[in-house]
Each structure stands twice: as C-alpha cells, then as structure tokens.
Protein backbone atom coordinates (compact mmCIF):
# COMPACT_ATOMS: atom_id res chain seq x y z
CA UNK A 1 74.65 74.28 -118.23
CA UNK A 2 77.81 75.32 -116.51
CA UNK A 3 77.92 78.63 -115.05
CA UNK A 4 81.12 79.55 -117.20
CA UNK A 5 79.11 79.13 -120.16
CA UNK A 6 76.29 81.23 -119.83
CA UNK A 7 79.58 84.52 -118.40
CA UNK A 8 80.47 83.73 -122.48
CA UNK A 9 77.60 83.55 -123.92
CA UNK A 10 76.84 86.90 -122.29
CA UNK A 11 80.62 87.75 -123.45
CA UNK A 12 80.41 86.76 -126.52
CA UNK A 13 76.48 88.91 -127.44
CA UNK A 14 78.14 91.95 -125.94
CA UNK A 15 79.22 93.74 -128.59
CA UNK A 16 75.67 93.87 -130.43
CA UNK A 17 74.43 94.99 -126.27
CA UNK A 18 76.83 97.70 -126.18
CA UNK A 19 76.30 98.76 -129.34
CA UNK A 20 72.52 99.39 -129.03
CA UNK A 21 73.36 101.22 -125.34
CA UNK A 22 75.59 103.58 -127.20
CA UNK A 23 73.62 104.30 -129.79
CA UNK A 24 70.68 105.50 -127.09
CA UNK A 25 73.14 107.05 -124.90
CA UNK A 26 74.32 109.07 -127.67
CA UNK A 27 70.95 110.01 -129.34
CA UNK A 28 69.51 110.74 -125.95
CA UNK A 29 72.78 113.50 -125.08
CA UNK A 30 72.39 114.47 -128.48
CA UNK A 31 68.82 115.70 -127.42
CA UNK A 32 69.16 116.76 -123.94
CA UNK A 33 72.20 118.92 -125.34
CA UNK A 34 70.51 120.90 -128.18
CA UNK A 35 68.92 123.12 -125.69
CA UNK A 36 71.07 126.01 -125.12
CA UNK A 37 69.20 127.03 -121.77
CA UNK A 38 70.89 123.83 -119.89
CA UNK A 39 71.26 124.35 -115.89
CA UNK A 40 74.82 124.17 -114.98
CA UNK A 41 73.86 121.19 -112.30
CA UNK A 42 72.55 119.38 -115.84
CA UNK A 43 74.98 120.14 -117.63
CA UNK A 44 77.75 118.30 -115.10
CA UNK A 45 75.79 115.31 -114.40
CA UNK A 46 75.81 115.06 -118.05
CA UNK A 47 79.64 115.14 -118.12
CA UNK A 48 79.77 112.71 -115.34
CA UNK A 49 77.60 110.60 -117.20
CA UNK A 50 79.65 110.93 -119.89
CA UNK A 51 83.09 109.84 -118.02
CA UNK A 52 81.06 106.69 -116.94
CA UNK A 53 80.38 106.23 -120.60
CA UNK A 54 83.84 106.16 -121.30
CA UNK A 55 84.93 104.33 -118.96
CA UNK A 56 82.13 101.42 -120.23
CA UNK A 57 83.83 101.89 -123.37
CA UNK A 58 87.65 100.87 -122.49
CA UNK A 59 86.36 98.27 -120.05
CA UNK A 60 84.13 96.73 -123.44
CA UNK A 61 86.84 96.95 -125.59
CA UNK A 62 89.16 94.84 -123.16
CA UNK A 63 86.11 92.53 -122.70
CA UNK A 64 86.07 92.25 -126.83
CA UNK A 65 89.88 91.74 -127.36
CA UNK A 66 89.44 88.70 -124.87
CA UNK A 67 86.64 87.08 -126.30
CA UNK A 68 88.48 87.86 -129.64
CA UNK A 69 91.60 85.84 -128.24
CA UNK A 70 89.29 83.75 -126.43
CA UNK A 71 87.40 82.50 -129.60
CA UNK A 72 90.58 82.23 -131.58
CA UNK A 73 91.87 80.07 -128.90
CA UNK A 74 89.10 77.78 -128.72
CA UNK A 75 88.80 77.33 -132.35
CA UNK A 76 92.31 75.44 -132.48
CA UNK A 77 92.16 73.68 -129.47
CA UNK A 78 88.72 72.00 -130.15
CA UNK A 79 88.44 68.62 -132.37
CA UNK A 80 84.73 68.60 -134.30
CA UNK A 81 85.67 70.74 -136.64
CA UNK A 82 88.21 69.94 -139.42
CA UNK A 83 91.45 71.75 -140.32
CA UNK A 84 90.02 73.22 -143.52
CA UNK A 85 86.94 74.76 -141.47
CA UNK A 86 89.25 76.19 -138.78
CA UNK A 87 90.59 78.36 -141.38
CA UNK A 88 87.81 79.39 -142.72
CA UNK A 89 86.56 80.07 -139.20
CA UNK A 90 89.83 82.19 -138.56
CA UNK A 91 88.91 84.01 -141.59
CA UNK A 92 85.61 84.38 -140.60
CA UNK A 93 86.50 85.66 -137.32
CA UNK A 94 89.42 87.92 -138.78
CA UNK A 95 86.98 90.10 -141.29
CA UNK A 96 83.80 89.92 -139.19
CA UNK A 97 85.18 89.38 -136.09
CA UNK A 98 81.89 90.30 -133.52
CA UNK A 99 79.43 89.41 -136.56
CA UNK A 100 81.43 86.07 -136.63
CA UNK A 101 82.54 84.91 -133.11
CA UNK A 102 78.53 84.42 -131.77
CA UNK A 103 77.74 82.37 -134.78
CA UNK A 104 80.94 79.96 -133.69
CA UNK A 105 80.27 80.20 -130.01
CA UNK A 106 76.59 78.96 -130.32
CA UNK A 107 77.27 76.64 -133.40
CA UNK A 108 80.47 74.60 -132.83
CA UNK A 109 82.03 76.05 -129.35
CA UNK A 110 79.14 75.85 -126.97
CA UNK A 111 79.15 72.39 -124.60
C-alpha cells in the first residue's frame, strides 16, 4: 500500500477522531472548571490549552474541506462506478458528507 493512501485514509477517519477528542477535551474542562477555588497558574494553562484547542479546530476544518473537495474530485475522475451512482454518491456526500466520504474512500476509491 502506497504511503499516500494510508495520509487519506487517516484524512478521511478524521472527523469521527476529532470528534471523540473534543468531546473529552470539553467534558474534561467542563470538570476541572466547576471548581471555583482554581489556582490562577491552572486556570492559564487551561486557557492555553484552550488556544491550542482552537487552533486544532481551524487546522481540522481546512483538513475536512479538502478531503470534502478531495472526495468530490475523485468521485468524477474515477471509472468503476457508473454515472447514475456518481450522483447518488454526490448526494450522498452532499447530505452526509463525513458519515458518507469514509464509506466511498474504503468501498470504491481506495487502490
């Protein structure tokens, strides 16, 4: 397997990656911050932390509007599938876009 394939399959799982890291990041600040008797030391690594988190954030949502364009891309320029199923793909891909887009990487897109 090329190495290119295994940067988008990573690419392409992403989403459901970052979504499970944000959803402990924010549980976890939601905890550490219902204490009221935070140190001020805590308190700024924990808006550090956050500023990293953002930061994650923009650079995932760039990664996800590639793969978007990438998959998009790759579903016209590729010949096993038939014009009917490209549109349904695109449709696919259009509603339920990072529900959709691993399904047609691993199924029809992978080498």
């Amino acid at each position: 397997m090329h190495k290119t394939n295994r940067v988008w399959d990573v690419l392409v799982l992403w989403p459901f990656i970052y979504l499970i890291l944000a959803i402990i990041f924010t549980v976890v600040i939601s905890f550490i911050t219902t204490d009221a008797s935070i140190p001020e030391e805590v308190m700024g690594a924990l808006v550090a932390l956050g500023s990293l988190f953002f930061l994650i954030h923009i650079t995932s949502i760039v990664l996800m509007i590639v793969v978007y364009i990438y998959a998009i891309h790759r579903l016209y320029t590729q010949t096993r599938l038939p014009d009917d199923e490209k549109k349904k793909w695109l449709i696919l891909i259009i509603l339920f876009n990072f529900i959709a887009i691993p399904f047609l990487h691993f199924m029809y897109l992978r080498k």
